[in-house]
Protein backbone atom coordinates (compact mmCIF):
# COMPACT_ATOMS: atom_id res chain seq x y z
CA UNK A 1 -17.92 -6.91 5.83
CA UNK A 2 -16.03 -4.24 3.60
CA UNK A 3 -12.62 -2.93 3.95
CA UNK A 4 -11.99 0.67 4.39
CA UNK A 5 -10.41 0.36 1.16
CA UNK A 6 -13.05 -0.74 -0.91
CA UNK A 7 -15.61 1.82 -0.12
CA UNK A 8 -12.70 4.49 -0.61
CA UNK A 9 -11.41 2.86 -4.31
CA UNK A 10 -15.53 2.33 -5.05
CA UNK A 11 -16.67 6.15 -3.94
CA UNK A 12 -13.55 7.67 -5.60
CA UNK A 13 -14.26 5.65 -8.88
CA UNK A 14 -18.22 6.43 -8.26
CA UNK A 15 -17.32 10.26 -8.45
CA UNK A 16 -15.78 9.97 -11.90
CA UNK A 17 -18.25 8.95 -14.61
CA UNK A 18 -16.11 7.77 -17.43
CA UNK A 19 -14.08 5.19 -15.10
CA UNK A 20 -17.08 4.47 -13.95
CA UNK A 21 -18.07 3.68 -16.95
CA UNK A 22 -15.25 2.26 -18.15
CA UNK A 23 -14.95 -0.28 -15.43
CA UNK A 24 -18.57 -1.61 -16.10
CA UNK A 25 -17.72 -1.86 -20.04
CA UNK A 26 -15.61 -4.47 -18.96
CA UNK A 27 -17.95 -6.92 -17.51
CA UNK A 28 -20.97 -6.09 -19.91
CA UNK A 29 -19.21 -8.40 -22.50
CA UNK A 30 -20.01 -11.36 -19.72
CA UNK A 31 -23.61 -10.18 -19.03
CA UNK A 32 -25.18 -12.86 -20.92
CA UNK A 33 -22.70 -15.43 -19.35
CA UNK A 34 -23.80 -15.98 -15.54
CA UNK A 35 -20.88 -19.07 -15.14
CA UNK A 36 -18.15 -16.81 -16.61
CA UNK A 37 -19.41 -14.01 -14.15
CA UNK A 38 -19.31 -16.45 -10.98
CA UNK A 39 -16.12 -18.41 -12.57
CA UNK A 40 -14.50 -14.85 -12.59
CA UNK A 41 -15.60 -14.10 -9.05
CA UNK A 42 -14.71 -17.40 -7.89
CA UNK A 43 -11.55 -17.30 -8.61
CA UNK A 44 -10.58 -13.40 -7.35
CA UNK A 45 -12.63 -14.41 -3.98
CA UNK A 46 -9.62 -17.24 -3.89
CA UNK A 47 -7.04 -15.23 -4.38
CA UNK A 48 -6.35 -16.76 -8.00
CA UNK A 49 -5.27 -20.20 -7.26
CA UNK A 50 -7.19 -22.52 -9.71
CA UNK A 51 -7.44 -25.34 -7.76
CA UNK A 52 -8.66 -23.94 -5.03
CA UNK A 53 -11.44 -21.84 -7.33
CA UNK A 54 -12.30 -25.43 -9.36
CA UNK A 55 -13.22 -26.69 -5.87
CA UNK A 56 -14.87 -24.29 -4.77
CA UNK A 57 -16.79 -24.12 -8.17
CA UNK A 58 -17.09 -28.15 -8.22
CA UNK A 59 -15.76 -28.51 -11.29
CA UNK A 60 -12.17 -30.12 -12.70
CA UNK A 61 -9.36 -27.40 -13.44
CA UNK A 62 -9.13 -28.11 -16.47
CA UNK A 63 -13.15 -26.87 -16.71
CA UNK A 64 -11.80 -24.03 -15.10
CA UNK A 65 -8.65 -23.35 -17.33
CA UNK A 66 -11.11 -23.59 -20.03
CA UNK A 67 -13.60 -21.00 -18.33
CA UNK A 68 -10.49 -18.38 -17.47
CA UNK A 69 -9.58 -18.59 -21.12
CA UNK A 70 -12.71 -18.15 -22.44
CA UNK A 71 -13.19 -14.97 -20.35
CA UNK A 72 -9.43 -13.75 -21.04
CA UNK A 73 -10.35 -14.23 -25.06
CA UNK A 74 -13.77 -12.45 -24.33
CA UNK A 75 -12.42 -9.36 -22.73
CA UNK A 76 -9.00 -9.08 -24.36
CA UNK A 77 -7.79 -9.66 -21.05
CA UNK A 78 -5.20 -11.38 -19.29
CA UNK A 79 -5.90 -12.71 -15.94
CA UNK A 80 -1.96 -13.33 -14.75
CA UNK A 81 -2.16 -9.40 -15.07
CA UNK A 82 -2.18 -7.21 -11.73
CA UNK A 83 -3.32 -4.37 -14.11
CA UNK A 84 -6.56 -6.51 -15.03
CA UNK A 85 -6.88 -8.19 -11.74
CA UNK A 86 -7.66 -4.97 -10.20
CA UNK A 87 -9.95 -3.74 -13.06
CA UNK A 88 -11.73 -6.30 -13.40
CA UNK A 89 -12.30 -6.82 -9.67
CA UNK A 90 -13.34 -3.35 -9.30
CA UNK A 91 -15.83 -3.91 -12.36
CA UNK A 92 -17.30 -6.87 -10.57
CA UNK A 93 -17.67 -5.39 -7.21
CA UNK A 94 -19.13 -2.17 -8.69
CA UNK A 95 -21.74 -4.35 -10.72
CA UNK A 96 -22.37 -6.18 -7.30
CA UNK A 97 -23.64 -2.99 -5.82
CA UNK A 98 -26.13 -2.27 -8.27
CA UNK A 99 -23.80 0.44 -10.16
CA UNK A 100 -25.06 -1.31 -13.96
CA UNK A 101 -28.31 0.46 -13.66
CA UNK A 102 -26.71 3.82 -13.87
């Protein structure tokens, strides 16, 4: 099921090329790592809480510390960041739908 405000943010972002692209820049650094990718989703599907996301992952959180650091060092990022919570989360749910092949 989708919010109303997910197809809105994803249309609106759809109609503008360069955040479009810009969005999917971000997660192209993490194409080649599939358990950084569903570490990443994980954990915004759990509202960031780790130890909820290292259970739901089946792994220790201290696996997963390592795994959010790795992907914060990757993409320059900082995941304790609303700014690149909600880019990021965009960039993943765009790439979901098949927006990469663009």
């Amino acid at each position: 099921m989708h919010r109303f405000s997910d197809i809105v943010v994803g249309e609106c972002i759809r109609s503008h090329d360069s955040a479009l692209d810009y969005l999917l820049s971000l997660t192209q650094e993490l194409s080649g790592e599939q358990d950084l990718i569903l570490t990443l989703e994980t954990f915004f599907a759990n509202m960031q809480r780790r130890k909820v996301t290292a259970a739901a992952l089946g792994v220790h959180p201290n696996t997963l510390d390592h795994r959010l650091e790795r992907i914060e060092n990757i993409l320059g990022a900082k995941l304790d960041h609303a700014a690149w919570i909600a880019k990021l989360e965009i960039a993943l749910k765009l790439q979901g739908t098949g927006e990469r092949s663009r």
